[in-house]
PDB file of N, CA and C in Angstrom:
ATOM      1  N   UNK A   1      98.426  49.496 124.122  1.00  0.00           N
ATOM      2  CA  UNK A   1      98.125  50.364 123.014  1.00  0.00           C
ATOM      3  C   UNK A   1      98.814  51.711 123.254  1.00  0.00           C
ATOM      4  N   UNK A   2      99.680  52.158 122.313  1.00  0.00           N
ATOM      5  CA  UNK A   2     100.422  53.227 122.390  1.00  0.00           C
ATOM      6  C   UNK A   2      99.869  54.507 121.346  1.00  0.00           C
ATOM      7  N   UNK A   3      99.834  55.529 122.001  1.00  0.00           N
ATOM      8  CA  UNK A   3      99.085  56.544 120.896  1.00  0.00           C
ATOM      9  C   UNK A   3     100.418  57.618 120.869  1.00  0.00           C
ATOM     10  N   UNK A   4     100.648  57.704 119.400  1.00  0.00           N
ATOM     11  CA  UNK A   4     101.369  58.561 118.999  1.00  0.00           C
ATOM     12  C   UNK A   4     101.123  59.891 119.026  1.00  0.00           C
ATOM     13  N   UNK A   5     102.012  61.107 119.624  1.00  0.00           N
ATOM     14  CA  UNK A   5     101.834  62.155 119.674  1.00  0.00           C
ATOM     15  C   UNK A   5     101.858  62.925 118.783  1.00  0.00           C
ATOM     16  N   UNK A   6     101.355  63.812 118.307  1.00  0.00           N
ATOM     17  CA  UNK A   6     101.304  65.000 117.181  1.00  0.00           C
ATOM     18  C   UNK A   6     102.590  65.590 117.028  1.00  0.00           C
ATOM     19  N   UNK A   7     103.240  65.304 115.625  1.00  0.00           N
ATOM     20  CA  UNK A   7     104.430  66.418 115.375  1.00  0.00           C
ATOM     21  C   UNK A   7     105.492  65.333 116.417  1.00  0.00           C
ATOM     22  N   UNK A   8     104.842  64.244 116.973  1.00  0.00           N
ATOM     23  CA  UNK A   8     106.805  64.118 117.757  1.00  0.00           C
ATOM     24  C   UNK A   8     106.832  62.597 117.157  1.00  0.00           C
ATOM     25  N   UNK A   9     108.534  62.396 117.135  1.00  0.00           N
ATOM     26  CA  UNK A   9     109.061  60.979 116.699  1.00  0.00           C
ATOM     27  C   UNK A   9     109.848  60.808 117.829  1.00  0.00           C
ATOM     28  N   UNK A  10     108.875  59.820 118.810  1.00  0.00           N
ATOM     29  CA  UNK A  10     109.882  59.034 119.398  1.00  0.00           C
ATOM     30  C   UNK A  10     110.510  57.820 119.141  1.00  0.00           C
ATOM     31  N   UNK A  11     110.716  57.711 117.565  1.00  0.00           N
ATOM     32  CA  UNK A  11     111.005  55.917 117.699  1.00  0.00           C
ATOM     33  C   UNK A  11     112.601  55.670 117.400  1.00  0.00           C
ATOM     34  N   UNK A  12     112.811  54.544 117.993  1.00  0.00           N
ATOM     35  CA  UNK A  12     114.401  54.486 118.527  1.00  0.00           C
ATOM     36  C   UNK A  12     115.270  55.059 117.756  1.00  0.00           C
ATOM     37  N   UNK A  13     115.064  54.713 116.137  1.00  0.00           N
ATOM     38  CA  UNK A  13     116.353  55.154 115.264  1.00  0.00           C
ATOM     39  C   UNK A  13     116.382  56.834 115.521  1.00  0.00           C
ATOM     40  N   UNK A  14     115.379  57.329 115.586  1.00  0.00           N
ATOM     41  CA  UNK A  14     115.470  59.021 115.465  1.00  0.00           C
ATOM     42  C   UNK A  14     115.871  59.425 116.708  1.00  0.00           C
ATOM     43  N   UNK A  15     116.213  58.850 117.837  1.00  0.00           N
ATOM     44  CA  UNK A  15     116.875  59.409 118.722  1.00  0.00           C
ATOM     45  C   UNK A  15     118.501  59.031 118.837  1.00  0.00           C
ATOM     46  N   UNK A  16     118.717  57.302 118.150  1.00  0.00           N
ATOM     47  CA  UNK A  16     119.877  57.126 118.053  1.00  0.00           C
ATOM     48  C   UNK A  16     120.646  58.160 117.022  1.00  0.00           C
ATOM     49  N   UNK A  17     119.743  58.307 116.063  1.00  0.00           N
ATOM     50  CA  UNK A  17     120.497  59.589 115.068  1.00  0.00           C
ATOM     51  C   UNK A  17     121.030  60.995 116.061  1.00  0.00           C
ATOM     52  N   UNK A  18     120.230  61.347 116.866  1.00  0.00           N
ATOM     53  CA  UNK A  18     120.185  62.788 117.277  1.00  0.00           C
ATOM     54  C   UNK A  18     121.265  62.489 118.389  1.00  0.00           C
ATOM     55  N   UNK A  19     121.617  61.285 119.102  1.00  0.00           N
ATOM     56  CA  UNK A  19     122.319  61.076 119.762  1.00  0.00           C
ATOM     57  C   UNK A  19     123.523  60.864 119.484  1.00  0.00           C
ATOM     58  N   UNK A  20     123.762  60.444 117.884  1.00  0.00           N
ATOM     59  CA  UNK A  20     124.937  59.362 117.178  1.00  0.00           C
ATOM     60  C   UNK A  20     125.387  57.970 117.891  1.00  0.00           C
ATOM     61  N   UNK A  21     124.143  57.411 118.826  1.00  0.00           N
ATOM     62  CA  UNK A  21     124.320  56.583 119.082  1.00  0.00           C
ATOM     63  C   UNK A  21     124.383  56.319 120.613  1.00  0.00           C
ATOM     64  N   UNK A  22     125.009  57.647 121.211  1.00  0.00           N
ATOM     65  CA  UNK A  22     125.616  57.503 122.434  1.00  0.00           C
ATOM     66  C   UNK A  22     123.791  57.193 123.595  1.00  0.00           C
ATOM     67  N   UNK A  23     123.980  56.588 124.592  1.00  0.00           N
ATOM     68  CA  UNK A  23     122.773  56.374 125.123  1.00  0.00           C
ATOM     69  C   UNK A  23     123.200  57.050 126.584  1.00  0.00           C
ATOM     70  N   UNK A  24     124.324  57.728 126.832  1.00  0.00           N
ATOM     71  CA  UNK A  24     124.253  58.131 128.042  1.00  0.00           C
ATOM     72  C   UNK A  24     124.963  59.698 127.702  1.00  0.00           C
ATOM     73  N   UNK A  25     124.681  60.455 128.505  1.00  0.00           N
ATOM     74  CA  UNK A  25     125.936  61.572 128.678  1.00  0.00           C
ATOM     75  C   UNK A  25     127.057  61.436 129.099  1.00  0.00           C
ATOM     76  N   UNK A  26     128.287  62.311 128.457  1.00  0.00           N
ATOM     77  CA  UNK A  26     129.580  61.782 129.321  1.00  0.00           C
ATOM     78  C   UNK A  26     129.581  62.217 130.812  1.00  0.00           C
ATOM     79  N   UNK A  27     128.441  63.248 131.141  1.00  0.00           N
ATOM     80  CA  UNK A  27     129.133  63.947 132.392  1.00  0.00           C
ATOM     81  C   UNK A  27     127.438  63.699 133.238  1.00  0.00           C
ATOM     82  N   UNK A  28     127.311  63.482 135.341  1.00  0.00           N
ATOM     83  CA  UNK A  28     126.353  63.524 135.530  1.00  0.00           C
ATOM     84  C   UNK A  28     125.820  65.591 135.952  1.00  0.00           C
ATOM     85  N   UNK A  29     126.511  66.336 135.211  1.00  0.00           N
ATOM     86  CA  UNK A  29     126.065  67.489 135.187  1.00  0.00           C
ATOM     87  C   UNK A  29     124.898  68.289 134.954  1.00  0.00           C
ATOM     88  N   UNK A  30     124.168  67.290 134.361  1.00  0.00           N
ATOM     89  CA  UNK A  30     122.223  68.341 134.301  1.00  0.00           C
ATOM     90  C   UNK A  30     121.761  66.912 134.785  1.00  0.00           C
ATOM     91  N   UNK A  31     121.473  68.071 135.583  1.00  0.00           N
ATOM     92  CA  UNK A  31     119.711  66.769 136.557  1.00  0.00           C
ATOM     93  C   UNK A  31     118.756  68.079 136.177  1.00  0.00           C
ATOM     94  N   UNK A  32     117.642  67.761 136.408  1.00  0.00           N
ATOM     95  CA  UNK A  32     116.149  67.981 135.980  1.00  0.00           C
ATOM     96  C   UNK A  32     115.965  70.132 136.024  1.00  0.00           C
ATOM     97  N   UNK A  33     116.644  69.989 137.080  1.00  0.00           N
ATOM     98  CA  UNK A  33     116.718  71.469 137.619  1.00  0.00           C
ATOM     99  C   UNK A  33     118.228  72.572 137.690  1.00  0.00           C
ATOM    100  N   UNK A  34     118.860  71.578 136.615  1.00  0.00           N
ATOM    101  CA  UNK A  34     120.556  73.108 136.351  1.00  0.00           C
ATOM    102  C   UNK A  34     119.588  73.753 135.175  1.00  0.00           C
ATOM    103  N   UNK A  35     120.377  74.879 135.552  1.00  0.00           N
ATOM    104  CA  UNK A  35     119.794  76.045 134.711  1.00  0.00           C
ATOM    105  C   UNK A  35     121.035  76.355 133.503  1.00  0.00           C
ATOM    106  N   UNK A  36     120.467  76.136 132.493  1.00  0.00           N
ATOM    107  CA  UNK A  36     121.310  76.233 131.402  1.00  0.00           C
ATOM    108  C   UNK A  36     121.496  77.231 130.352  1.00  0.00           C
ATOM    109  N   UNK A  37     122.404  78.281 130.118  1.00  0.00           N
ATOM    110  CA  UNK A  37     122.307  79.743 129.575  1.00  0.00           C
ATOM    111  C   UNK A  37     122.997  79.669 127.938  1.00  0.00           C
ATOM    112  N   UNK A  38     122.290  79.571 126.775  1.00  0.00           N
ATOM    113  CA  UNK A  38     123.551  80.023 125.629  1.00  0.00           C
ATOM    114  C   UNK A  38     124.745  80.989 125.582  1.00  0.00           C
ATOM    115  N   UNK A  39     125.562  80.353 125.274  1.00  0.00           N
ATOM    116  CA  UNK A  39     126.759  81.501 125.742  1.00  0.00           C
ATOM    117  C   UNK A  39     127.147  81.779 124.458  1.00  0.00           C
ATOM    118  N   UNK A  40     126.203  81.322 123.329  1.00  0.00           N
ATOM    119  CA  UNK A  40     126.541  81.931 121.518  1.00  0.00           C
ATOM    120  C   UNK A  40     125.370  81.938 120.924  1.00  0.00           C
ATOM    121  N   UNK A  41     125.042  82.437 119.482  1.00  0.00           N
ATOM    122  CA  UNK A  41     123.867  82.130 118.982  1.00  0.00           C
ATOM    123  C   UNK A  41     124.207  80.927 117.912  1.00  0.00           C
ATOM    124  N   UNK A  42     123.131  80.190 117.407  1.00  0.00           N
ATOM    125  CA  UNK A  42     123.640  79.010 116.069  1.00  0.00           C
ATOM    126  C   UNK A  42     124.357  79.797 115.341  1.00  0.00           C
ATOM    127  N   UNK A  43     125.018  78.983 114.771  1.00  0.00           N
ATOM    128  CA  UNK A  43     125.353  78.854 113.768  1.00  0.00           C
ATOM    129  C   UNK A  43     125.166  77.994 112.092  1.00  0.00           C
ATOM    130  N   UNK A  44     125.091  78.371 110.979  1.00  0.00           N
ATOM    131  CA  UNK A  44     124.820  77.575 110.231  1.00  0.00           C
ATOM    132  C   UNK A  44     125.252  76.208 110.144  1.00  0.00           C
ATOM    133  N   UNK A  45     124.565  75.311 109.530  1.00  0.00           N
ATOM    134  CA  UNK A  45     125.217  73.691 109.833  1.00  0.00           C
ATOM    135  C   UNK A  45     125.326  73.009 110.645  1.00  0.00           C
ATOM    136  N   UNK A  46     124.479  73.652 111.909  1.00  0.00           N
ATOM    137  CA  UNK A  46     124.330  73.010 113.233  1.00  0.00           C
ATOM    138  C   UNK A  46     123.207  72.306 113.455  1.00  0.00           C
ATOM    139  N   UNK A  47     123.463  71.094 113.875  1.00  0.00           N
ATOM    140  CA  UNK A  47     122.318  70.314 114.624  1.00  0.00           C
ATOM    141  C   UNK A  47     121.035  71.092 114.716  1.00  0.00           C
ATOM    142  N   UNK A  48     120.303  70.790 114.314  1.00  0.00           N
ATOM    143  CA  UNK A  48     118.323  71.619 114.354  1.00  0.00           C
ATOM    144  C   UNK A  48     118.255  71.259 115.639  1.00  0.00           C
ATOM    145  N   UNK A  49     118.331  70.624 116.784  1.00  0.00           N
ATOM    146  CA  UNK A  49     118.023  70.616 118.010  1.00  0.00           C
ATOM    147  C   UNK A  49     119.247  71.422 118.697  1.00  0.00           C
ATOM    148  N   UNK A  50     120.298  71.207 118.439  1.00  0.00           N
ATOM    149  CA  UNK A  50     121.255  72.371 118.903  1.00  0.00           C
ATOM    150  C   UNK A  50     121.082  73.754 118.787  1.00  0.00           C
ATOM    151  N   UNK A  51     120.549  74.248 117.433  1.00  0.00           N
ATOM    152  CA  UNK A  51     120.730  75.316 117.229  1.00  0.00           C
ATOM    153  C   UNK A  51     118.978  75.464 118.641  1.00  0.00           C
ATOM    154  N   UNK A  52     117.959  74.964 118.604  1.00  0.00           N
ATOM    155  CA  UNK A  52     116.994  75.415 118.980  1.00  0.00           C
ATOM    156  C   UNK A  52     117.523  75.524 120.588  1.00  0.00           C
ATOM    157  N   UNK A  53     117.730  74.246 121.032  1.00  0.00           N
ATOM    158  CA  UNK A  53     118.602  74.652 122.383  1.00  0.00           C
ATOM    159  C   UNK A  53     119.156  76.119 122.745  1.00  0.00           C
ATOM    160  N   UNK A  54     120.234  76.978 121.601  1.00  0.00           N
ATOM    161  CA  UNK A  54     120.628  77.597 122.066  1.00  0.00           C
ATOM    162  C   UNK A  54     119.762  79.098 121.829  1.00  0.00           C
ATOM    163  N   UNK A  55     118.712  78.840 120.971  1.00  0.00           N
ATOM    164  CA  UNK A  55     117.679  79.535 120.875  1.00  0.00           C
ATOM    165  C   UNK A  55     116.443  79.745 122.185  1.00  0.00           C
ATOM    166  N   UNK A  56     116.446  78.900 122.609  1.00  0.00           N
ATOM    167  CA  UNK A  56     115.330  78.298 123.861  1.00  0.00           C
ATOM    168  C   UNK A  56     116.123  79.269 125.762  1.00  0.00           C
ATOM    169  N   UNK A  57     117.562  79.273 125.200  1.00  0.00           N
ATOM    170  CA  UNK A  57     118.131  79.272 125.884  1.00  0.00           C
ATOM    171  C   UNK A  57     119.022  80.331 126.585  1.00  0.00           C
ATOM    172  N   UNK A  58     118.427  81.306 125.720  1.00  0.00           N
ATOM    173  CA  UNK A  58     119.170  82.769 125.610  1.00  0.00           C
ATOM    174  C   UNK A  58     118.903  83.159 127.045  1.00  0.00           C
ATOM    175  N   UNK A  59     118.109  83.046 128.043  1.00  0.00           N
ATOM    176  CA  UNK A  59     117.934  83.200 129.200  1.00  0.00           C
ATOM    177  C   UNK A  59     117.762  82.009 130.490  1.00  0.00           C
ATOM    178  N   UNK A  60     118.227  81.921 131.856  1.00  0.00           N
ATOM    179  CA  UNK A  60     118.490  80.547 132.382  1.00  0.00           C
ATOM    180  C   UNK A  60     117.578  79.606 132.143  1.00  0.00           C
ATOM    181  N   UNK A  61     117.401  78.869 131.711  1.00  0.00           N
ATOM    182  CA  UNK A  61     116.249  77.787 131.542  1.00  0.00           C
ATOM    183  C   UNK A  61     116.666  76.031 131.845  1.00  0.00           C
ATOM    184  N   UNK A  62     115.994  75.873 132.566  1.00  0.00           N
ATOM    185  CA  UNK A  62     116.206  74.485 133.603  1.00  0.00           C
ATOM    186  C   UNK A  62     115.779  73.346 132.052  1.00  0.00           C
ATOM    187  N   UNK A  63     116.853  72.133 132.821  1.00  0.00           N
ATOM    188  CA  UNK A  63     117.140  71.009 131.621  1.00  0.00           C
ATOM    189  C   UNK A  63     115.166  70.340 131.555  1.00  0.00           C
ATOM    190  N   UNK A  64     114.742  70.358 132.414  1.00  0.00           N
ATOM    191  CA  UNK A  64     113.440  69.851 132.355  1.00  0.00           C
ATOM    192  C   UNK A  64     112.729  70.295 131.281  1.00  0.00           C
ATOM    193  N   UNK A  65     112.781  71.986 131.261  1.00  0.00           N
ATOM    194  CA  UNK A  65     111.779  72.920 130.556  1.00  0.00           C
ATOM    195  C   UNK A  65     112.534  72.731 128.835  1.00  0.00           C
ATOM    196  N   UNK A  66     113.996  72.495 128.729  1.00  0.00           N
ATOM    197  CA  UNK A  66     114.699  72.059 127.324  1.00  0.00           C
ATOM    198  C   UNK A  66     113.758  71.148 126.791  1.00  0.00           C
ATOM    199  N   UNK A  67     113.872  70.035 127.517  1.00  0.00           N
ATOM    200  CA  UNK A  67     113.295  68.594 127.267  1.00  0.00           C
ATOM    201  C   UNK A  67     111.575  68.995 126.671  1.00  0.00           C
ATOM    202  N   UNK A  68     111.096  69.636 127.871  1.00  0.00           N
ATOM    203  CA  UNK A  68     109.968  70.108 127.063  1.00  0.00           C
ATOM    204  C   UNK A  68     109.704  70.535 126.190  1.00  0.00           C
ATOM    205  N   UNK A  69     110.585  71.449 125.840  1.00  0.00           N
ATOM    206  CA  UNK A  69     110.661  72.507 124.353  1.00  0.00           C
ATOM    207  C   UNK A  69     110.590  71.579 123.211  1.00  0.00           C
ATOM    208  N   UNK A  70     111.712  70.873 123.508  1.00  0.00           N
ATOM    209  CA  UNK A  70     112.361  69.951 122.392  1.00  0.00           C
ATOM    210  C   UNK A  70     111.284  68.845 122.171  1.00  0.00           C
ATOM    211  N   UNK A  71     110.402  68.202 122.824  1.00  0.00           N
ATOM    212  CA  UNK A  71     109.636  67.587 122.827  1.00  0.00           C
ATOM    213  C   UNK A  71     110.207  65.725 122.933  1.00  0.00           C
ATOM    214  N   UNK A  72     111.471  66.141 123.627  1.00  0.00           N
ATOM    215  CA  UNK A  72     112.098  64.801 123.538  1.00  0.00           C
ATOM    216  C   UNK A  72     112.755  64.870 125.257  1.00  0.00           C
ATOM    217  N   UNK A  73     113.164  63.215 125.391  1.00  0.00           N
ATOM    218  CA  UNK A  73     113.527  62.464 127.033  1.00  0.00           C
ATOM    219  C   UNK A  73     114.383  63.345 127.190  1.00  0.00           C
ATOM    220  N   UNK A  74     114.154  63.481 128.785  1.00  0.00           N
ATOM    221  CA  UNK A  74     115.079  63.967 129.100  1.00  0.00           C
ATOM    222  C   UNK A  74     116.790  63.693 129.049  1.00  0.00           C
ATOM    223  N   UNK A  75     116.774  61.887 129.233  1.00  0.00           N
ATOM    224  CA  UNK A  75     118.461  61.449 128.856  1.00  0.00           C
ATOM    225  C   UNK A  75     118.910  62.430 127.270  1.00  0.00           C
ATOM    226  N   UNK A  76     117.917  61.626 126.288  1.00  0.00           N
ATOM    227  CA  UNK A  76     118.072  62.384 124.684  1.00  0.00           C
ATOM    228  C   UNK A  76     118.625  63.845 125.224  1.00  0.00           C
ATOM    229  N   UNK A  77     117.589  64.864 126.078  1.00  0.00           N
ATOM    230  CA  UNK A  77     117.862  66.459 125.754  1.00  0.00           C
ATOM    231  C   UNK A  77     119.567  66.502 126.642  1.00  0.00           C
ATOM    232  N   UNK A  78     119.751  65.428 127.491  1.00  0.00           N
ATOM    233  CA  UNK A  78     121.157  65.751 128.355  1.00  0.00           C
ATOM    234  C   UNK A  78     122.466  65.143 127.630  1.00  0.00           C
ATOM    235  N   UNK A  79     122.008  64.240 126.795  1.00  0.00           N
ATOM    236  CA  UNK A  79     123.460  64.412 125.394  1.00  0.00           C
ATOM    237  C   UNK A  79     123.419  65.611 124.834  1.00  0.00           C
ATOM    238  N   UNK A  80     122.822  66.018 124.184  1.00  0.00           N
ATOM    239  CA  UNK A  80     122.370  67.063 123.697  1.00  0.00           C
ATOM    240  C   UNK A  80     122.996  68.297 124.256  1.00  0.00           C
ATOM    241  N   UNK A  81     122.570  68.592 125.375  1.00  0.00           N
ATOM    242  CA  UNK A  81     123.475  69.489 126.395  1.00  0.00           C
ATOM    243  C   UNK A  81     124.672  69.183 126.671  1.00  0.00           C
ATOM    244  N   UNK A  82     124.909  68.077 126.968  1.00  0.00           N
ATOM    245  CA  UNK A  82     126.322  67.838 127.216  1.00  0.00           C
ATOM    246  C   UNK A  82     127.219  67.954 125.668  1.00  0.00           C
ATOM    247  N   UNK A  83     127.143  67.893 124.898  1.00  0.00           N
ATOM    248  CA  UNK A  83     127.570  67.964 123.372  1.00  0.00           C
ATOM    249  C   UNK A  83     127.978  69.660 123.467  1.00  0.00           C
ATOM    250  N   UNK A  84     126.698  70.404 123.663  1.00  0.00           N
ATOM    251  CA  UNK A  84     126.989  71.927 123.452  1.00  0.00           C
ATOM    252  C   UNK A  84     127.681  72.253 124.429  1.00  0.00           C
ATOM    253  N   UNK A  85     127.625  72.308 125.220  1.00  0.00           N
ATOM    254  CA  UNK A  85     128.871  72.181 126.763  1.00  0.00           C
ATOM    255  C   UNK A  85     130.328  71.961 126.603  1.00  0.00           C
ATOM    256  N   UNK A  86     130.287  71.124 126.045  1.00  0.00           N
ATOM    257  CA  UNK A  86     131.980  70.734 125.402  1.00  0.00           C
ATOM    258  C   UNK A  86     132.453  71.523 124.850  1.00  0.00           C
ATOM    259  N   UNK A  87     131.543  71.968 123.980  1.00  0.00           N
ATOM    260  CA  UNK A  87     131.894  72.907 122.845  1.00  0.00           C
ATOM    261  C   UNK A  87     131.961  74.331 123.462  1.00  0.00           C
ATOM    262  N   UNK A  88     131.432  74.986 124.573  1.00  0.00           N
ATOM    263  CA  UNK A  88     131.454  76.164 125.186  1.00  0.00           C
ATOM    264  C   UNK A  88     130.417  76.689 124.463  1.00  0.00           C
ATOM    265  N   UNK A  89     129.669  76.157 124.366  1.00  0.00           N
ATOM    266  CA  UNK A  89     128.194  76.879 123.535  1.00  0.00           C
ATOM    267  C   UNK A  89     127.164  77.168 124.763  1.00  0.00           C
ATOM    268  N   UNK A  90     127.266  76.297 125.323  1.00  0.00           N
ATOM    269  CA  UNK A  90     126.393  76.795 126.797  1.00  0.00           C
ATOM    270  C   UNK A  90     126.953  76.684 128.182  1.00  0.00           C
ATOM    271  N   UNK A  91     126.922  77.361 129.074  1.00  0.00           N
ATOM    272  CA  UNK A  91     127.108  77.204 130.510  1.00  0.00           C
ATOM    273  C   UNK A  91     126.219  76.623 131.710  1.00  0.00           C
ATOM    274  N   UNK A  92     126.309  75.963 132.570  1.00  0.00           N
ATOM    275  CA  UNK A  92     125.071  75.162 133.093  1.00  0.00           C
ATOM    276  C   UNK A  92     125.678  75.418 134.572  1.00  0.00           C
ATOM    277  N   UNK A  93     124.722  76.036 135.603  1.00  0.00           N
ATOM    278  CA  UNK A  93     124.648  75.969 137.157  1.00  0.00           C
ATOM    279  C   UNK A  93     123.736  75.573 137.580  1.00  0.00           C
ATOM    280  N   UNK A  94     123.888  74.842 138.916  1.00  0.00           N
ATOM    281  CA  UNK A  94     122.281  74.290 139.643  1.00  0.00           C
ATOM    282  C   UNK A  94     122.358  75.428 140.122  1.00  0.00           C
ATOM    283  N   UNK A  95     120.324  76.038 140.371  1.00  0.00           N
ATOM    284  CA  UNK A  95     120.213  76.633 141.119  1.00  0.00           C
ATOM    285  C   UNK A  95     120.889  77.141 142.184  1.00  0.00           C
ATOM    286  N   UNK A  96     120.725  77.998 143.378  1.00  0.00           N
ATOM    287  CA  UNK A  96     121.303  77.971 144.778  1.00  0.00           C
ATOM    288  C   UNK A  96     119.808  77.679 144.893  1.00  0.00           C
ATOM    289  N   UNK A  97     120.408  76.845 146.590  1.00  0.00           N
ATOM    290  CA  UNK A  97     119.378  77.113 147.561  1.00  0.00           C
ATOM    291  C   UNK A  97     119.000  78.133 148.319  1.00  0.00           C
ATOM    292  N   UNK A  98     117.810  78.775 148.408  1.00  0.00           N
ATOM    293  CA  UNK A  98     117.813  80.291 149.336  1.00  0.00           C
ATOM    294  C   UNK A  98     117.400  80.026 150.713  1.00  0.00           C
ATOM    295  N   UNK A  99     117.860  79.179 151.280  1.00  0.00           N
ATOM    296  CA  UNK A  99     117.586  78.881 152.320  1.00  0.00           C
ATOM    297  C   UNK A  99     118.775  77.903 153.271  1.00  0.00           C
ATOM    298  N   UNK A 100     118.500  78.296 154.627  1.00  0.00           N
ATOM    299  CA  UNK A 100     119.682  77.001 155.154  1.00  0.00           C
ATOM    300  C   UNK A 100     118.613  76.234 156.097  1.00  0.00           C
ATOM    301  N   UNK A 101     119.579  75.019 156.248  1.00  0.00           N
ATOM    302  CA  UNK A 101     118.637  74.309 157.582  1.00  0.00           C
ATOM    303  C   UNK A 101     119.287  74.622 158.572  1.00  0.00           C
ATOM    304  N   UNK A 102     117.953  74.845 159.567  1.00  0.00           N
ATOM    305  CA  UNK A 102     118.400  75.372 160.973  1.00  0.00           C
ATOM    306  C   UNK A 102     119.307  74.384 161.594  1.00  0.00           C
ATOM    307  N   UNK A 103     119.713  75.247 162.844  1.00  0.00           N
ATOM    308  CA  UNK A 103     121.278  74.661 163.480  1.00  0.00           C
ATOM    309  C   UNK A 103     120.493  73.030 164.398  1.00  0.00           C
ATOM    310  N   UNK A 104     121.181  72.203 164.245  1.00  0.00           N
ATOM    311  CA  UNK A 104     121.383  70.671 164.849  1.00  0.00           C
ATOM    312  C   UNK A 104     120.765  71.223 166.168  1.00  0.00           C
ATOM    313  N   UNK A 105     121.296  71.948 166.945  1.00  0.00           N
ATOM    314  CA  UNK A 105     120.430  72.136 168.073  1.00  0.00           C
ATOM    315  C   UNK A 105     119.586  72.813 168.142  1.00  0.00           C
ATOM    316  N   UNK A 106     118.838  73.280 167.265  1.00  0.00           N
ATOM    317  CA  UNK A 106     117.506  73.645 167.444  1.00  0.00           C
ATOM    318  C   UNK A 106     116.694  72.585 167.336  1.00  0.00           C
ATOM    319  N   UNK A 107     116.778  71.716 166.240  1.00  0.00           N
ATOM    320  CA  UNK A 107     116.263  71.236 165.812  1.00  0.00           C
ATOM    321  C   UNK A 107     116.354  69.713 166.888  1.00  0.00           C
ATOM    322  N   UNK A 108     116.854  69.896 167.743  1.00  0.00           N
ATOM    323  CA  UNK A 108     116.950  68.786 168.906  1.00  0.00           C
ATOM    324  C   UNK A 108     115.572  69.652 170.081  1.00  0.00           C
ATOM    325  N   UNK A 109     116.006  70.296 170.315  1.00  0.00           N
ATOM    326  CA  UNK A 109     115.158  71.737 170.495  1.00  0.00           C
ATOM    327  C   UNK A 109     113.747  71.537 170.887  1.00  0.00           C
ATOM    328  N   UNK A 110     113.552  71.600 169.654  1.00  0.00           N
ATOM    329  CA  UNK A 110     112.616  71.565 168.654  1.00  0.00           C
ATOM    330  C   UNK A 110     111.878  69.885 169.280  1.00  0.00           C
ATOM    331  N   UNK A 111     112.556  68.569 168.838  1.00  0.00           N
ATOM    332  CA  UNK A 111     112.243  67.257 169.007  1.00  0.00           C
ATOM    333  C   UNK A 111     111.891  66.992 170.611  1.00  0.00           C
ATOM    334  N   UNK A 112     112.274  67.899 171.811  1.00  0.00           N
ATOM    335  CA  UNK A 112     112.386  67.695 172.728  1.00  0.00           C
ATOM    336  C   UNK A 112     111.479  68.255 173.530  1.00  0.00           C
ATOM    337  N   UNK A 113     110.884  69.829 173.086  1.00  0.00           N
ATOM    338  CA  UNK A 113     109.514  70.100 172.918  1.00  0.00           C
ATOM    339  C   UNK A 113     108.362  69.463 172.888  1.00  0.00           C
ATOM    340  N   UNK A 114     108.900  68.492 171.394  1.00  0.00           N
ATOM    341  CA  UNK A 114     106.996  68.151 170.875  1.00  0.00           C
ATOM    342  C   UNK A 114     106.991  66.586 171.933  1.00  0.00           C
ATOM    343  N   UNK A 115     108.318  66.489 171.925  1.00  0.00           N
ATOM    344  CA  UNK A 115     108.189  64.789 172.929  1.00  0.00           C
ATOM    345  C   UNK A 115     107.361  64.847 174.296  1.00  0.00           C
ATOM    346  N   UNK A 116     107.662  66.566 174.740  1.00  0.00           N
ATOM    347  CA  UNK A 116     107.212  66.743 176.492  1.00  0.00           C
ATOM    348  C   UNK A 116     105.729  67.122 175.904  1.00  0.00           C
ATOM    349  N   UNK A 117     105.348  67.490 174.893  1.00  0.00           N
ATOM    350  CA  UNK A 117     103.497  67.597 174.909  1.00  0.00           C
ATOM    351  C   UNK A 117     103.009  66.223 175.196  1.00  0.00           C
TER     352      UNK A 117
END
């Protein structure tokens, strides 16, 4: 038993529309956590999920939190991105990491320590 959500259409044709069909992205460039920036505002005649994308987006906002907005899969929101991307409508970086892993020999170090307790 499947319960339909308020205000959302997930059923196949309405994503093949929003997709034009395509079921994958061309590029593996947004995973869950690139941060994705509008680099324009809509324009008229644009895709209603495009234009909101680049509305959503005016500041870095990770492909997860899109998907959320949009109220649609994440594959769906990463055509989607990848579409405006092409176009130079948005720019997309993964995070950095703020951190490094410690050096190989510490971390032997470290293993050689807890072995002698």
């Amino acid at each position: 038993m499947s319960r339909s959500r308020p205000g959302r259409d997930d059923s196949p044709d309405r994503l093949y529309t929003l997709t034009g069909g395509r079921s994958r992205a061309g590029s593996d460039a947004f995973d869950l956590v690139t941060l994705v920036v509008a680099e324009s505002d809509p324009v008229p005649g644009m895709q209603s999920e495009h234009a909101e994308i680049l509305r959503m987006c005016r500041f870095p906002t990770a492909v997860v939190e899109v998907a959320a907005g949009l109220g649609l899969p994440v594959s769906i929101t990463r055509i989607l991105l990848a579409d405006l991307h092409d176009t130079g409508r948005i720019s997309a970086r993964h995070p950095r990491a703020s951190y490094r892993l410690p050096d190989h020999d510490i971390l032997e170090q470290v293993l050689v320590g807890l072995r002698n307790l």
